[in-house]
C-alpha atoms as a PDB file:
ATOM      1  CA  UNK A   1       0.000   0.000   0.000  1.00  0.00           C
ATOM      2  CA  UNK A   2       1.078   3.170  -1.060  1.00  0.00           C
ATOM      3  CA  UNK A   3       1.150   6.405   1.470  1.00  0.00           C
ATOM      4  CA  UNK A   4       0.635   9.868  -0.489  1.00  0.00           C
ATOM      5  CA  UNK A   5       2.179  11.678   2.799  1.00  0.00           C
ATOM      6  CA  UNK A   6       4.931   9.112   2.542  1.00  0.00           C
ATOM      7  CA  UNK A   7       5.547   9.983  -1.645  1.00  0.00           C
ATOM      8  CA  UNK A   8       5.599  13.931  -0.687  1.00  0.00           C
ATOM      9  CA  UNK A   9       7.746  13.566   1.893  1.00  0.00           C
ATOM     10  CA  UNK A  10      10.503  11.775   0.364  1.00  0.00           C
ATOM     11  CA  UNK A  11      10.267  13.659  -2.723  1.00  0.00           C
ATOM     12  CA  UNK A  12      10.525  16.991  -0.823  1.00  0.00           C
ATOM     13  CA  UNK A  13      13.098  15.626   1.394  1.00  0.00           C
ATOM     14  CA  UNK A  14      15.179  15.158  -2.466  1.00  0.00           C
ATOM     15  CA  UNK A  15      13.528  18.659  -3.854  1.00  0.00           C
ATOM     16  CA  UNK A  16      15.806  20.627  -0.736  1.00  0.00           C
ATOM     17  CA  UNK A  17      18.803  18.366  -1.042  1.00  0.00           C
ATOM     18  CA  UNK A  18      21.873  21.068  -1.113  1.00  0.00           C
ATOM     19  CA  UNK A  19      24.032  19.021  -3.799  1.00  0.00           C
ATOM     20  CA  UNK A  20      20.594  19.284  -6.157  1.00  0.00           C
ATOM     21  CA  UNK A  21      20.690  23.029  -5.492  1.00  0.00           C
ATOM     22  CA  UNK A  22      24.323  23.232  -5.725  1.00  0.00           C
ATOM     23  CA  UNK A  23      24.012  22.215  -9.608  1.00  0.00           C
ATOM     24  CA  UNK A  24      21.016  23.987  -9.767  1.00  0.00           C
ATOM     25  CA  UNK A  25      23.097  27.561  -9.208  1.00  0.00           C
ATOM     26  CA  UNK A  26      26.258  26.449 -11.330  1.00  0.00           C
ATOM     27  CA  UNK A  27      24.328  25.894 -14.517  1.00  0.00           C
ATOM     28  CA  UNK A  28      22.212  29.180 -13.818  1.00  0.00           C
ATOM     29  CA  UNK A  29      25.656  31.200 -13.784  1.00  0.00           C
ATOM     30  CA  UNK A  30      26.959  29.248 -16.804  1.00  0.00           C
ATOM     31  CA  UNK A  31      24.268  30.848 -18.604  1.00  0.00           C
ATOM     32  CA  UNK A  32      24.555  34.005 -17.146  1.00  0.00           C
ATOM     33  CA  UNK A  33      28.576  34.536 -17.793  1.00  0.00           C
ATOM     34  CA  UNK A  34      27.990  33.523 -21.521  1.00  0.00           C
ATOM     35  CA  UNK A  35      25.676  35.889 -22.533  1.00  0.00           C
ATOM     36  CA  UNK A  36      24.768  38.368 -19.852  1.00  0.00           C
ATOM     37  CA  UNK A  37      22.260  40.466 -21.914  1.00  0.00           C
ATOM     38  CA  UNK A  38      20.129  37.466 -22.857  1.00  0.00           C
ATOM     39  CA  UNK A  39      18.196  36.829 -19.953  1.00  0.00           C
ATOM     40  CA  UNK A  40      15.780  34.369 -21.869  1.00  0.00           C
ATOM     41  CA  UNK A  41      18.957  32.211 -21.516  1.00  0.00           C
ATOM     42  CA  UNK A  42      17.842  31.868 -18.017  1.00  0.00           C
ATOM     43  CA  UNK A  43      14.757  31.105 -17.776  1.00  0.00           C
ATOM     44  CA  UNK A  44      14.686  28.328 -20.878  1.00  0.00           C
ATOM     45  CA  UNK A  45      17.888  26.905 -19.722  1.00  0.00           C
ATOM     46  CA  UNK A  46      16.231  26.352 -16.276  1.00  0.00           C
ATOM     47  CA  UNK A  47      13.743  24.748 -17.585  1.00  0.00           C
ATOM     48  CA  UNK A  48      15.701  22.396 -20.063  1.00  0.00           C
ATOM     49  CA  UNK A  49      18.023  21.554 -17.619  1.00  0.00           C
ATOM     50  CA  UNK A  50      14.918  20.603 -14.685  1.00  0.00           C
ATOM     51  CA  UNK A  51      13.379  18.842 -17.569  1.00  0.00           C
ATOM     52  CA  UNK A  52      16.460  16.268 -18.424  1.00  0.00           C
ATOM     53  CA  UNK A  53      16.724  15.900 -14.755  1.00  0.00           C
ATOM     54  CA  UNK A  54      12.517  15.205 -14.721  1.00  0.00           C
ATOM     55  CA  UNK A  55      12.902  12.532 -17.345  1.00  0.00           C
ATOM     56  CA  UNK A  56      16.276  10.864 -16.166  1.00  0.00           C
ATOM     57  CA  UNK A  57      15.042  10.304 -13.292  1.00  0.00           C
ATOM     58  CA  UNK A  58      11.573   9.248 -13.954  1.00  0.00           C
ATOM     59  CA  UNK A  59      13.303   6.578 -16.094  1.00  0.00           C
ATOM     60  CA  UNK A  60      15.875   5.650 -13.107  1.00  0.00           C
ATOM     61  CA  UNK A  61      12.254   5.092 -10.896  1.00  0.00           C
ATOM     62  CA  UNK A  62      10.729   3.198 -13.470  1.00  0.00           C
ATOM     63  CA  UNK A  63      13.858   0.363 -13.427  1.00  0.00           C
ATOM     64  CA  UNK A  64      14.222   0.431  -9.770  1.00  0.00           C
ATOM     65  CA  UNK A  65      10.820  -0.678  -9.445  1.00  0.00           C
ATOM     66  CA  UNK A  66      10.627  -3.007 -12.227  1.00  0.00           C
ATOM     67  CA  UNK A  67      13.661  -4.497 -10.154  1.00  0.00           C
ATOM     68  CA  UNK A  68      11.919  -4.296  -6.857  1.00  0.00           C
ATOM     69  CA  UNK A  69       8.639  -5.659  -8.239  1.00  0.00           C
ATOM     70  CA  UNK A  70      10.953  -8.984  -9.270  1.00  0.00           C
ATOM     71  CA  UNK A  71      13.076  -9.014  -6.099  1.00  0.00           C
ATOM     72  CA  UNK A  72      10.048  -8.576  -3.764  1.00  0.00           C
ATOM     73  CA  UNK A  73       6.579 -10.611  -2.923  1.00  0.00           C
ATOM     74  CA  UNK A  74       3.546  -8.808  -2.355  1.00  0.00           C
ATOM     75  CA  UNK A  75       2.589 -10.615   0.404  1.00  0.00           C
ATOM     76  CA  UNK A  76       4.126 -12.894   3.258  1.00  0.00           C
ATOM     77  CA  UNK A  77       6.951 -12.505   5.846  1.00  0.00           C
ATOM     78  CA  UNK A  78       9.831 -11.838   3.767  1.00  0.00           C
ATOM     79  CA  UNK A  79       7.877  -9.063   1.964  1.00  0.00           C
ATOM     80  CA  UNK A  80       7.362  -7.688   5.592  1.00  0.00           C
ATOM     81  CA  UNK A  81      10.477  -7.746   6.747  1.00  0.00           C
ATOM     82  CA  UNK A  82      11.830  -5.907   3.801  1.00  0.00           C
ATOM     83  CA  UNK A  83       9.340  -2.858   3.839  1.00  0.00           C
ATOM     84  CA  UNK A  84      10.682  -3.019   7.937  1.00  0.00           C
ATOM     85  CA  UNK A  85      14.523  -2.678   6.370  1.00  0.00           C
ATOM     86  CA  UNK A  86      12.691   0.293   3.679  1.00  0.00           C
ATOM     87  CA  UNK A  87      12.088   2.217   7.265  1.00  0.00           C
ATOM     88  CA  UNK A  88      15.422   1.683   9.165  1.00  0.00           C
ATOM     89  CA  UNK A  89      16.954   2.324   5.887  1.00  0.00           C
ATOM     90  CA  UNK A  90      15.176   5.631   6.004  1.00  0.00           C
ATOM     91  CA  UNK A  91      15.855   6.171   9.448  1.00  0.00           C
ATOM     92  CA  UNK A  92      19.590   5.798   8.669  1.00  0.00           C
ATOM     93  CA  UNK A  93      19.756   8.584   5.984  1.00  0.00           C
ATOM     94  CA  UNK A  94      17.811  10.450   8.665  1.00  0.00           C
ATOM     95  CA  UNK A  95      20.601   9.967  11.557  1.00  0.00           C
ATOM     96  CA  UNK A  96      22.825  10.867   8.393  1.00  0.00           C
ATOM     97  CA  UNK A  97      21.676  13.947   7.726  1.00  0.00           C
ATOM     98  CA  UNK A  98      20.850  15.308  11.446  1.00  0.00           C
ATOM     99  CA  UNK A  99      24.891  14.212  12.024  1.00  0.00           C
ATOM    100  CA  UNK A 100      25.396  16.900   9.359  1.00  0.00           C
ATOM    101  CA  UNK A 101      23.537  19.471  11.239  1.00  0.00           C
ATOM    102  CA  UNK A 102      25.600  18.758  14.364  1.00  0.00           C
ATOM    103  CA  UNK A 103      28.902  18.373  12.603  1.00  0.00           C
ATOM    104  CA  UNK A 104      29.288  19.459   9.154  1.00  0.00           C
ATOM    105  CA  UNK A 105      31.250  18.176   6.121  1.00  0.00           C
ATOM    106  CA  UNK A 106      31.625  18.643   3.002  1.00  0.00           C
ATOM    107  CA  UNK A 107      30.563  15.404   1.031  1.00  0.00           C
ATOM    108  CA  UNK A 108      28.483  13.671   3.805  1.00  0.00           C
ATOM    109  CA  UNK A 109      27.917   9.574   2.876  1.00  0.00           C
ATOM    110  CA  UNK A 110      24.637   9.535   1.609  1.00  0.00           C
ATOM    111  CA  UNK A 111      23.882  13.197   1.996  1.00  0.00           C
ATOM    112  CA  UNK A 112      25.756  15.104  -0.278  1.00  0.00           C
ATOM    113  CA  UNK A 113      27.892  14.917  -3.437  1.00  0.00           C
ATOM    114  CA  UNK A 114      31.339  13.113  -3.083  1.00  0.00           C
ATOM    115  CA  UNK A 115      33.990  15.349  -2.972  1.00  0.00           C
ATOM    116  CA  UNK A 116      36.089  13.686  -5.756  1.00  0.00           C
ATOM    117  CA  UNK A 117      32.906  14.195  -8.092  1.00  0.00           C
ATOM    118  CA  UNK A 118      32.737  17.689  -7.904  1.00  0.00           C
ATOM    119  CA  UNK A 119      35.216  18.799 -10.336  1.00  0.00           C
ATOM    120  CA  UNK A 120      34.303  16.820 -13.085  1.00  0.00           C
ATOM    121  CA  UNK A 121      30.619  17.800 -12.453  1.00  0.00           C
ATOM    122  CA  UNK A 122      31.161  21.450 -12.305  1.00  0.00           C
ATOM    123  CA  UNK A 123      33.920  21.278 -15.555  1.00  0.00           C
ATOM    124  CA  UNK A 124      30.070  19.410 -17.456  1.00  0.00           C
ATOM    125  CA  UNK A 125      28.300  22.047 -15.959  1.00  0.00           C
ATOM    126  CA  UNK A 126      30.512  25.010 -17.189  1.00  0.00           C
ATOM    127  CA  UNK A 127      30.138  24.125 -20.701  1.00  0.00           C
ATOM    128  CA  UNK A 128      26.328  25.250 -21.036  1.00  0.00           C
ATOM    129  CA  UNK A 129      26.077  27.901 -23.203  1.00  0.00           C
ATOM    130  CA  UNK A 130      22.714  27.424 -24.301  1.00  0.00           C
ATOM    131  CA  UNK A 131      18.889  25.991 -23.481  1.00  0.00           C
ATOM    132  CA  UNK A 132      19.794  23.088 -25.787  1.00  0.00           C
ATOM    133  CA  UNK A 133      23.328  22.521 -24.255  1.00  0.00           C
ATOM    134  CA  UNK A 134      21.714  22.696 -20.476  1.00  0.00           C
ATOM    135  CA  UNK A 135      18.993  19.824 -21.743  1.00  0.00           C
ATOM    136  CA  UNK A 136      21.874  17.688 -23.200  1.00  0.00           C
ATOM    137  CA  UNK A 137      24.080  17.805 -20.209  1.00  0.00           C
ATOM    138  CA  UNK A 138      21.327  17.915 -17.933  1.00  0.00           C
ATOM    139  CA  UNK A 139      20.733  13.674 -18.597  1.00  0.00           C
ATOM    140  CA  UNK A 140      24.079  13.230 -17.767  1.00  0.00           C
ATOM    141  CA  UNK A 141      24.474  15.543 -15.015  1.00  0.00           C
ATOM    142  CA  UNK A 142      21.580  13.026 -13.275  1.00  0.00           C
ATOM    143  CA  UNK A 143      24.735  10.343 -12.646  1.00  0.00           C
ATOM    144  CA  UNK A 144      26.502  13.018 -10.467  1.00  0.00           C
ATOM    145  CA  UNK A 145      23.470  13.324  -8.513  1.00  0.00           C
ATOM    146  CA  UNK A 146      22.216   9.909  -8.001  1.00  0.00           C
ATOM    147  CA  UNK A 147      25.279   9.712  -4.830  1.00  0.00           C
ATOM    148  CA  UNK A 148      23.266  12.617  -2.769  1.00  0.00           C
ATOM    149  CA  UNK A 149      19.593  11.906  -3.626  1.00  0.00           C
ATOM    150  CA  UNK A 150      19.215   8.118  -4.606  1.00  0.00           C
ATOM    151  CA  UNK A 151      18.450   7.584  -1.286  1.00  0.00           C
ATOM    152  CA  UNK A 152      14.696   8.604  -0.633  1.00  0.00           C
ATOM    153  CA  UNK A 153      14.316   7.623  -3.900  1.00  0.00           C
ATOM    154  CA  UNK A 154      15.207   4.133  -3.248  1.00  0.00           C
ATOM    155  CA  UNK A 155      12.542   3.988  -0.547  1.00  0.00           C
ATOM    156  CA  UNK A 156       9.742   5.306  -2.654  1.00  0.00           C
ATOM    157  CA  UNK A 157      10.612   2.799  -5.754  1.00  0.00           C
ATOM    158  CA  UNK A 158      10.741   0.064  -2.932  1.00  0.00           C
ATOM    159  CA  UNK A 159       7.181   0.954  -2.088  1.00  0.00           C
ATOM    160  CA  UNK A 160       5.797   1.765  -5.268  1.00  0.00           C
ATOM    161  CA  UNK A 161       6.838  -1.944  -6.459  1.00  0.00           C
ATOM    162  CA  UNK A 162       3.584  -3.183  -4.809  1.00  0.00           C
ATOM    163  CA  UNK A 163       1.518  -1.546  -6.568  1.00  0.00           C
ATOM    164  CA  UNK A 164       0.517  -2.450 -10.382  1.00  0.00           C
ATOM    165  CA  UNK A 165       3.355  -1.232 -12.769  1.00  0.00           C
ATOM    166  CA  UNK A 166       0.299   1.507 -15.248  1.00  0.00           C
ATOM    167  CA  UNK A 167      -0.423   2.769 -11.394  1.00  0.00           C
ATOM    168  CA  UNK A 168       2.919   4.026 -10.537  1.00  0.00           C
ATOM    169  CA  UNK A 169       3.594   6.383 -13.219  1.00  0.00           C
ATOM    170  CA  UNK A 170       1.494   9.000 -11.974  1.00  0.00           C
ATOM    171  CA  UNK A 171       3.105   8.498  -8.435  1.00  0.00           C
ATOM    172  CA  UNK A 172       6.506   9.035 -10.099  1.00  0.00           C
ATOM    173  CA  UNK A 173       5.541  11.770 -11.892  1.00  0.00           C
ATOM    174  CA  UNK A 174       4.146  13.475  -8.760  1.00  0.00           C
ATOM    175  CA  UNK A 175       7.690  12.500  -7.148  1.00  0.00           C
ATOM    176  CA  UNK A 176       9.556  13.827  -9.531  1.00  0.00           C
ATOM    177  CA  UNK A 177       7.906  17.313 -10.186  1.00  0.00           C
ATOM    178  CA  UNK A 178       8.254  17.814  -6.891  1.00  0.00           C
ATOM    179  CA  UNK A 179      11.749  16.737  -6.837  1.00  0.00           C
ATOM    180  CA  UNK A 180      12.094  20.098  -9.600  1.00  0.00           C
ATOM    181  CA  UNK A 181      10.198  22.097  -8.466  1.00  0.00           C
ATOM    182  CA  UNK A 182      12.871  24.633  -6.548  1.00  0.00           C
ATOM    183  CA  UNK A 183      15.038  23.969  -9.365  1.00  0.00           C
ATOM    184  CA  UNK A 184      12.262  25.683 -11.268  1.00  0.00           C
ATOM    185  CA  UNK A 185      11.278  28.454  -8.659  1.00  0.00           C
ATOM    186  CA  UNK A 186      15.322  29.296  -8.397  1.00  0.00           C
ATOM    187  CA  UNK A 187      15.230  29.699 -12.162  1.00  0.00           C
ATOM    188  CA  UNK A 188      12.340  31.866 -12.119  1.00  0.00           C
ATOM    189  CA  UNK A 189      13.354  34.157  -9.533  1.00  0.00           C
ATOM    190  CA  UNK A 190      16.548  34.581 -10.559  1.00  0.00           C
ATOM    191  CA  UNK A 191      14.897  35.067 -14.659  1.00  0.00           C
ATOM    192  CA  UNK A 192      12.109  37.582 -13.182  1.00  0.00           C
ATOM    193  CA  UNK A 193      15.342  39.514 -11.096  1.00  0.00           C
ATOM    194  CA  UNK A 194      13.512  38.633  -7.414  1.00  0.00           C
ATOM    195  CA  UNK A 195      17.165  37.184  -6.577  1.00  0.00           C
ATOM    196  CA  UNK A 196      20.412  35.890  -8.000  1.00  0.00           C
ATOM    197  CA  UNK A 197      22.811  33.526  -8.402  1.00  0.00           C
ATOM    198  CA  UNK A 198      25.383  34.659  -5.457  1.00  0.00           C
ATOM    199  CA  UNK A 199      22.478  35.134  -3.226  1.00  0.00           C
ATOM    200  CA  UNK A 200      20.697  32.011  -3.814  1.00  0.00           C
ATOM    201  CA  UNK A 201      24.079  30.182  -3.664  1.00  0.00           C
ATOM    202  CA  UNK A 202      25.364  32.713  -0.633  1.00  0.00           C
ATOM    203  CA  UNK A 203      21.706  31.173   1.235  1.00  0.00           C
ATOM    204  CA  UNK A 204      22.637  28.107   0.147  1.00  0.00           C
ATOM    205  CA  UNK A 205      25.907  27.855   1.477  1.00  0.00           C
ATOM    206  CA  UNK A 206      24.630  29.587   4.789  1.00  0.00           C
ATOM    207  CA  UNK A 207      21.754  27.659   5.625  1.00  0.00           C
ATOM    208  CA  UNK A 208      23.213  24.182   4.160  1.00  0.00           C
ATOM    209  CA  UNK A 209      23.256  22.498   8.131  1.00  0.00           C
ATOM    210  CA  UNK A 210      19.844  23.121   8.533  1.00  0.00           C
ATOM    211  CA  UNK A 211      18.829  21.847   5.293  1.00  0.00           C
ATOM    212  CA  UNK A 212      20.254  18.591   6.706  1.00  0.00           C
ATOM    213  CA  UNK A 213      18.107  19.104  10.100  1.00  0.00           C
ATOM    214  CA  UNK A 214      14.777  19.231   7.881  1.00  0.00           C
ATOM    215  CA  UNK A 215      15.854  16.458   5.773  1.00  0.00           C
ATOM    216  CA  UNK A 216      16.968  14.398   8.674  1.00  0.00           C
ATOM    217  CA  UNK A 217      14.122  15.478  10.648  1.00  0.00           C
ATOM    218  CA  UNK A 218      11.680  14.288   7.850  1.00  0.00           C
ATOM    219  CA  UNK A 219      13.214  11.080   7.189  1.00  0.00           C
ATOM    220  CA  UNK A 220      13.678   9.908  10.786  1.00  0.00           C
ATOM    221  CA  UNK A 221      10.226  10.681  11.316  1.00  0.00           C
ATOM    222  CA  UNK A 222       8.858   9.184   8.410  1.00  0.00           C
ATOM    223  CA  UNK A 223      11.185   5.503   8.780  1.00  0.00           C
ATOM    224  CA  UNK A 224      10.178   5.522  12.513  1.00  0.00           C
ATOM    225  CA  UNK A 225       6.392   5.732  11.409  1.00  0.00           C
ATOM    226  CA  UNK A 226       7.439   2.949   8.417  1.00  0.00           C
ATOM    227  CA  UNK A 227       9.166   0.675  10.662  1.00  0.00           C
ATOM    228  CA  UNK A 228       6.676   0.422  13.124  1.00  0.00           C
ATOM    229  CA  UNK A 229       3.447  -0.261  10.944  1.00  0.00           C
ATOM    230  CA  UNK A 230       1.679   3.184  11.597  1.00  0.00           C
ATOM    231  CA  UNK A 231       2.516   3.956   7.452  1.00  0.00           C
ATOM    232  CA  UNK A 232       2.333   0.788   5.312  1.00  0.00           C
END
């Protein structure tokens, strides 16, 4: 059985993951140091670049599932015992994640982008130039992500397995539009001049530990309530 409040959270425990945002705010000033003057740039390259990640990763949920759906019964006591490891799993990324908000490090396990990733992610990144180049290296910017966000996602594929394969799509799509949606309000703001990139990456950068508390918050909460039967 499939929770909506357990869909939503995970998927807005991705949407405010900092490495997400992080790429979010590097392609953004790509755009904006190659052509200054044409602020259209912005706001299409935004878009392109949320909808590669949209449609990457709507794919990656549709073959973890499919793999999930083979790997585990609908019913009986192994089945059980793995939606119980789906919530201590989740409970894990939680502890994670609040350890981040105590003590902070660049390149958390599970949390954030691995260090030794980051160049050749932001070199990819630095080559948009256009709309068309921030779609194209959008679907492969999804591989440097997968480290820092894979994990909620993981836990909603698990549970979506159960449920008959037509059925799922619309719960992935809700997952993943959520999962773009600041991508998309950064990219707006920035397009309609409400902000820009220094200040959303300046927040970022400021407020990144207690992104980790509501993330870890969220997920603790939500594998305790998983693990012990009250969301199933």
């Amino acid at each position: 059985m499939v929770s909506l409040i357990e869909i939503v959270s995970l998927a807005a425990v991705d949407a405010i993951n900092p490495c997400a945002l992080a790429v979010m705010t590097i392609v953004l000033m790509s755009l904006l140091i190659h052509d200054p003057k044409k602020r259209s740039n912005i706001l299409w390259g935004g878009v392109a670049f949320s909808l590669a990640v949209f449609i990457l990763y709507f794919l990656y949920g549709l073959i973890m599932i499919q793999f999930f759906s083979h790997l585990i019964p609908e019913t009986g006591k192994f089945s059980f015992y793995v939606f119980k490891g789906f919530g201590m799993f989740a409970i894990i990324l939680g502890i994670l994640n609040l350890k981040d908000f105590i003590v902070y490090k660049p390149g958390g396990i599970a949390t954030e982008m691995p260090l030794k990733l980051r160049p050749k992610m932001k070199s990819l990144v630095k080559k948009i130039t256009t709309p068309k180049g921030a779609f194209i290296i959008g679907l492969f910017v999804t591989l440097f992500l997968l480290p820092c966000t894979i994990g909620p996602y993981i836990i909603a594929s698990g549970k979506l397995s159960t449920v008959n394969f037509l059925k799922t799509i619309p719960w992935l799509l809700l997952y993943n539009l959520i999962f773009i949606l600041p991508m998309l309000g950064i990219t707006l703001a920035i397009y309609l001049g409400l902000t820009s990139v220094d200040k959303v990456s300046g927040w970022k950068e400021k407020n990144i530990k207690y992104l980790h508390l509501i993330e870890g918050s969220i997920l603790t909460i939500l594998g305790i309530l998983m693990f012990t039967g009250i969301l199933h």
